[in-house]
Protein backbone atom coordinates (compact mmCIF):
# COMPACT_ATOMS: atom_id res chain seq x y z
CA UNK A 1 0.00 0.00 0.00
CA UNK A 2 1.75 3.25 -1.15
CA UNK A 3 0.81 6.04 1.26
CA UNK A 4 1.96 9.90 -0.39
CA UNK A 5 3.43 12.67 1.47
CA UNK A 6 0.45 15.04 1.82
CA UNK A 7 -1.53 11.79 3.56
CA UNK A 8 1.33 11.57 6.11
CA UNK A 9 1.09 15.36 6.65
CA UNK A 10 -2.76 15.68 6.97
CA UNK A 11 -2.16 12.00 9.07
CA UNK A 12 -0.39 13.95 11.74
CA UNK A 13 -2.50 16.68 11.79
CA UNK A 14 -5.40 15.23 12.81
CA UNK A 15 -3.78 13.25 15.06
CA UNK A 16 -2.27 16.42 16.70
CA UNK A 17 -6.05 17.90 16.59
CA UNK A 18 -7.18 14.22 18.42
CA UNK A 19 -4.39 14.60 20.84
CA UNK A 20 -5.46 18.17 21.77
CA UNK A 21 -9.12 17.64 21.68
CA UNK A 22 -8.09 14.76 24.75
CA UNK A 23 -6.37 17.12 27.06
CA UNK A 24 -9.19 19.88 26.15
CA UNK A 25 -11.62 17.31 27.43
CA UNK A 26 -9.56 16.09 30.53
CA UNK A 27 -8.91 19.90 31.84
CA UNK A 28 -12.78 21.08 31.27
CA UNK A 29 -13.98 17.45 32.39
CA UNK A 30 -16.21 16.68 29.55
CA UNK A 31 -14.22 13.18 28.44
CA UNK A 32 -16.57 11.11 26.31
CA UNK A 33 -16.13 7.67 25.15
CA UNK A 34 -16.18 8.94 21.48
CA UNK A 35 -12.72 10.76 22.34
CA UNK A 36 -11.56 7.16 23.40
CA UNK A 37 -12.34 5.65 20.17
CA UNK A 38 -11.23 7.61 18.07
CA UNK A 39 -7.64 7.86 19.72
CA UNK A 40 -7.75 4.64 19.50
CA UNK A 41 -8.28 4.43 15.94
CA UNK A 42 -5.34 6.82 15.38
CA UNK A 43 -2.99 5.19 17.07
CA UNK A 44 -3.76 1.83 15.70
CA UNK A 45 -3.27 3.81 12.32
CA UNK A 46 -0.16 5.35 13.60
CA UNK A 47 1.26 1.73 14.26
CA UNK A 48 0.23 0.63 10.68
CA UNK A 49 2.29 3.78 9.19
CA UNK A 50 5.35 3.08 11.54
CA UNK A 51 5.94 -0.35 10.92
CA UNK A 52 4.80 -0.90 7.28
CA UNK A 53 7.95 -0.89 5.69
CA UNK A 54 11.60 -1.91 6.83
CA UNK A 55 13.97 -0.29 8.51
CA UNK A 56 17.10 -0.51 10.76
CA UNK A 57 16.96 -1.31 14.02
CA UNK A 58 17.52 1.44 15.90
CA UNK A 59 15.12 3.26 13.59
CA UNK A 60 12.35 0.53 14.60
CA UNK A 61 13.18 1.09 17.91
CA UNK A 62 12.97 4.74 18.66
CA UNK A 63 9.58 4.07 16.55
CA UNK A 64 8.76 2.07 19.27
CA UNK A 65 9.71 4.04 22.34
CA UNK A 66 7.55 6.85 20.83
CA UNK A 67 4.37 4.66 19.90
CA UNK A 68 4.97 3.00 23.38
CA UNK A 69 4.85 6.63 24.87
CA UNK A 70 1.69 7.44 23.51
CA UNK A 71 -0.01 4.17 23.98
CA UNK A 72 1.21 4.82 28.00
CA UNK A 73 -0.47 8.46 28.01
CA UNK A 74 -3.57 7.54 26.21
CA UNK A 75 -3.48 4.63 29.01
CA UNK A 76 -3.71 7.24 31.68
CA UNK A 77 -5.95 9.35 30.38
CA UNK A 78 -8.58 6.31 29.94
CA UNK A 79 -7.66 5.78 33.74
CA UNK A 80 -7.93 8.92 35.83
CA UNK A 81 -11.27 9.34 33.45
CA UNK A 82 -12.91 5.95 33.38
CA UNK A 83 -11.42 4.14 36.58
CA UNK A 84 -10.03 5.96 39.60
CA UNK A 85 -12.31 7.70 41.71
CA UNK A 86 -11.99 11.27 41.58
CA UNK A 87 -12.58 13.99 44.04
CA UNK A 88 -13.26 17.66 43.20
CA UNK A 89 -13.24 20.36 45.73
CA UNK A 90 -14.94 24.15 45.65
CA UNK A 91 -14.86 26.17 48.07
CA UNK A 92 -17.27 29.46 48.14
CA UNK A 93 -16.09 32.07 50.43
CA UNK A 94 -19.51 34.33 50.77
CA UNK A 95 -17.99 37.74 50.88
CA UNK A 96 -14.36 37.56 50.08
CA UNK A 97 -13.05 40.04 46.94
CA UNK A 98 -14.23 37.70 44.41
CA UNK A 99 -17.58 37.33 45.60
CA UNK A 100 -18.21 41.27 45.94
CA UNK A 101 -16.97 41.50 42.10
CA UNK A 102 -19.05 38.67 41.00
CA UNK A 103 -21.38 37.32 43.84
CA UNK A 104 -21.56 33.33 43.88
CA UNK A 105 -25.42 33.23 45.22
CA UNK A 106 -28.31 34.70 42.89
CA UNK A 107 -30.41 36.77 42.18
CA UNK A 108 -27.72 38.97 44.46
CA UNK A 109 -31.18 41.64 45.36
CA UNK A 110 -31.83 38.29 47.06
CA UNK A 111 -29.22 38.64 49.78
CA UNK A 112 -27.54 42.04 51.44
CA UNK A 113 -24.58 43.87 50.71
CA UNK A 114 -21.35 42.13 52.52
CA UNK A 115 -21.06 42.62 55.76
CA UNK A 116 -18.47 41.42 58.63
CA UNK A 117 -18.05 40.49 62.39
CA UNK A 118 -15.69 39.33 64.61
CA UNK A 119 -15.59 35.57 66.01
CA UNK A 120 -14.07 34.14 68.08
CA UNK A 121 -12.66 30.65 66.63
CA UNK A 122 -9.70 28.46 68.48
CA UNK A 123 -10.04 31.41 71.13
CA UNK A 124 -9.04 33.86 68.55
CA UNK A 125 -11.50 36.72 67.48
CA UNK A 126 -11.50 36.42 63.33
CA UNK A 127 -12.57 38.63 60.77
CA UNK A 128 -15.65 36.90 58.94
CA UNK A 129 -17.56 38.41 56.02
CA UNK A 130 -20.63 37.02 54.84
CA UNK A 131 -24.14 38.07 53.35
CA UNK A 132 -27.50 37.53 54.65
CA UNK A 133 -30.25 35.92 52.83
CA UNK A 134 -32.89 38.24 52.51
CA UNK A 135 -35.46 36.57 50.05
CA UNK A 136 -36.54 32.37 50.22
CA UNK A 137 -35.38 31.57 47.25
CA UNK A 138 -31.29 31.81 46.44
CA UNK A 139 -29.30 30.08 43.71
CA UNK A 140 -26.01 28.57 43.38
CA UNK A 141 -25.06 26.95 40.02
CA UNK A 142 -21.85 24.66 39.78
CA UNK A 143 -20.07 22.99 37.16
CA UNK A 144 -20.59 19.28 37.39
CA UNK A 145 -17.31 16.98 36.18
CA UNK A 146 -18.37 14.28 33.48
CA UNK A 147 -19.83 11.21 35.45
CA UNK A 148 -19.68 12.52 38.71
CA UNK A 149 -22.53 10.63 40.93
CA UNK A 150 -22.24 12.37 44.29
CA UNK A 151 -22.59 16.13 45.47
CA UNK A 152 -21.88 16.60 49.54
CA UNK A 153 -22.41 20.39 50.23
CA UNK A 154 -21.25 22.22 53.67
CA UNK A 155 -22.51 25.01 54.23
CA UNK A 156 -21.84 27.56 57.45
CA UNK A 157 -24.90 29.83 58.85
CA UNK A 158 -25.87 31.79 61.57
CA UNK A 159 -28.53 30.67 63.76
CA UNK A 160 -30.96 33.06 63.29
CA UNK A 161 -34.29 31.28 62.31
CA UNK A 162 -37.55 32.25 64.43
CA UNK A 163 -39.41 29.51 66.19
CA UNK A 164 -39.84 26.29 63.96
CA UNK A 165 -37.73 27.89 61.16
CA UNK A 166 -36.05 25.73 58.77
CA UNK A 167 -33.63 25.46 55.86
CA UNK A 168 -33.55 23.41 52.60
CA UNK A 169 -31.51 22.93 49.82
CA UNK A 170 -32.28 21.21 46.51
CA UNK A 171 -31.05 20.48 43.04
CA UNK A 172 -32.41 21.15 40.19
CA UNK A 173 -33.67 17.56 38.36
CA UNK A 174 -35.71 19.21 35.47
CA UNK A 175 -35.53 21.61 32.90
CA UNK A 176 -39.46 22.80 34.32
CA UNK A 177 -37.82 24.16 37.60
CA UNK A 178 -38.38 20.90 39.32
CA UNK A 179 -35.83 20.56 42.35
CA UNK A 180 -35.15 17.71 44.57
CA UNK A 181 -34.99 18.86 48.19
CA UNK A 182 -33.05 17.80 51.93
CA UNK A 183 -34.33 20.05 54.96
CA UNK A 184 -30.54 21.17 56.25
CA UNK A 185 -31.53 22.74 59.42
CA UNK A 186 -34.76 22.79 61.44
CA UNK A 187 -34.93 24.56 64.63
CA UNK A 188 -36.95 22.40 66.52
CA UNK A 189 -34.37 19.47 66.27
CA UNK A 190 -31.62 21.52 66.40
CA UNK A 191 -32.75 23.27 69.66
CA UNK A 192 -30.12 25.55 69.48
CA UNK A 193 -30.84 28.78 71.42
CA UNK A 194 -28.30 31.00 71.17
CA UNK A 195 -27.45 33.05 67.57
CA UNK A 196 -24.32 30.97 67.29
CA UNK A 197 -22.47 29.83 63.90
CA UNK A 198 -23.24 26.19 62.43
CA UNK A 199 -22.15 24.09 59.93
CA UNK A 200 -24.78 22.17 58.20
CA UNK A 201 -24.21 19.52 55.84
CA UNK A 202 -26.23 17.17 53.14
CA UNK A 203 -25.74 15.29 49.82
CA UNK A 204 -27.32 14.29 46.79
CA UNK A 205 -27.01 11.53 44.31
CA UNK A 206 -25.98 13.02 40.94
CA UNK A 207 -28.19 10.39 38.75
CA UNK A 208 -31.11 12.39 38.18
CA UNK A 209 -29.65 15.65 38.14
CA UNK A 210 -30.64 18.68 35.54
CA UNK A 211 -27.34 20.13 33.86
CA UNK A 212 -27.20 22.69 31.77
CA UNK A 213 -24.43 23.36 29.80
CA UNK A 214 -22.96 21.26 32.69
CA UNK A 215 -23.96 23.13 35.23
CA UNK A 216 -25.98 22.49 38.51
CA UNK A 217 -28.56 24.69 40.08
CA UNK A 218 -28.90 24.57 43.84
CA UNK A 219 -31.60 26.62 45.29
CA UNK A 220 -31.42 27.45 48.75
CA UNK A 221 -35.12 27.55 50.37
CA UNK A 222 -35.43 29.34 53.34
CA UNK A 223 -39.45 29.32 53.83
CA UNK A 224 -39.90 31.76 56.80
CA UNK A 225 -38.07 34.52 54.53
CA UNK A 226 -41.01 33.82 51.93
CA UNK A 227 -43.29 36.50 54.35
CA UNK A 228 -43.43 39.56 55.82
CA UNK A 229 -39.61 40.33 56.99
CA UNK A 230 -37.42 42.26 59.10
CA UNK A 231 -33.69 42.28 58.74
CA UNK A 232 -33.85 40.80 61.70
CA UNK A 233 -34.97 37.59 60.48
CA UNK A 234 -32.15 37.06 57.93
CA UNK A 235 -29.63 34.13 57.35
CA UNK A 236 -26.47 35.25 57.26
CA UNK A 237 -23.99 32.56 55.44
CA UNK A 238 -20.45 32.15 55.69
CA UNK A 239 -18.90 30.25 53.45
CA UNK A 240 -20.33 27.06 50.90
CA UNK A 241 -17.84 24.44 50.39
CA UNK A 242 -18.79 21.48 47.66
CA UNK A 243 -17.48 18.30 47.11
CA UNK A 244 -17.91 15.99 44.14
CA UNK A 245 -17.15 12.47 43.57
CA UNK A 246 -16.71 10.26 40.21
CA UNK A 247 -16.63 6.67 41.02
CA UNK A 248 -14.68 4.50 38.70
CA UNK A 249 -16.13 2.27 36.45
CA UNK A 250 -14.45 -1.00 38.18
């Protein structure tokens, strides 16, 4: 089989462009299997166009180290994406300099301007902004990796809920505004009685999640903030920290 020049040359091209497209995919976590295949089908081509003809030795050789090489990194990439377990961190800091540019929960004439106070953590008083939630409904959206199954949130509030006030947070499972919801905090179990700080913390399953464009809604339902309100029955909220797990396949 006589393969020209200009083949070769538009050969390596595209493989460059499949190459690429894999570590595109990898760093914004959208792998699909069709990436797999089709690397797959390049380098089994790449192998055809290496060893078709002969050659000396140490010509075949260094041939080999470099098909070897990219058999090994196209080995890895169909590991950390289709069997290790991964676990992705974000961290939402409600009030720092990048919230106040570009605020994390929305709509922001849903929550107050940032504000600050002094608290005493490890017996050391600390500097801690946050907002208050001001309306019942807030939203946080989140990019979701490819196959990730499990979303634990964390999420540290004030206690400052009237009498048989409560807290829930959902995700969004429909494109109709349907959301799946976990109560988070309800006073009356909680039976806290002082306005202290607490961390609450929940998770969903992933499976029947609503992403768009890869992203997750959250909405943050605060029901007693749905009526006739002082700023004296506000939430104020600390900080959000997410965590997201991908299972392997094995």
């Amino acid at each position: 089989m006589k393969v020209t020049q200009d083949f070769v040359k538009w050969f390596l091209s595209m493989l460059c462009l499949v190459l690429l497209t894999n570590l595109v995919a990898i760093i914004f976590g959208v792998y699909r299997p069709w990436i797999a295949y089709l690397t797959i089908i390049f380098l089994l081509a790449l192998f055809f166009l290496i060893f078709r003809k002969k050659e000396e030795g140490h010509l075949k050789f260094a041939k080999l180290v470099i098909i070897l090489s990219m058999i090994f990194l196209f080995g890895y990439l169909i590991y950390i994406n289709f069997i290790s377990t991964q676990t992705f961190t974000y961290f939402y800091d409600i009030g720092d300099s990048k919230d106040s540019i570009n605020p994390y929960l929305t709509p922001i004439e849903r929550t107050s301007n940032v504000s600050s106070e002094l608290v005493a953590i490890n017996d050391l008083l600390t500097n801690v902004t946050y907002r208050n939630l001001s309306s019942r409904f807030v939203y946080l959206s989140i990019e979701i990796p490819w196959r990730a199954n499990n979303l634990t949130i964390e999420m540290k509030i004030k206690n400052n809920f009237p009498r048989n006030g409560r807290m829930l947070i959902g995700q969004s499972t429909s494109k109709n505004g349907d959301y799946d919801y976990i109560e988070v905090y309800n006073k009356s179990i909680f039976n806290i009685s002082q306005k202290n700080w607490v961390t609450i913390k929940t998770s969903f399953n992933l499976t029947n999640s609503y992403l768009e464009n890869n992203k997750l809604k959250l909405l943050i339902n605060t029901p007693h903030l749905a009526g006739n309100i002082t700023n004296l029955d506000y939430i104020p909220i600390d900080w959000i920290n997410l965590t997201i797990k991908r299972n392997g396949i094995f």
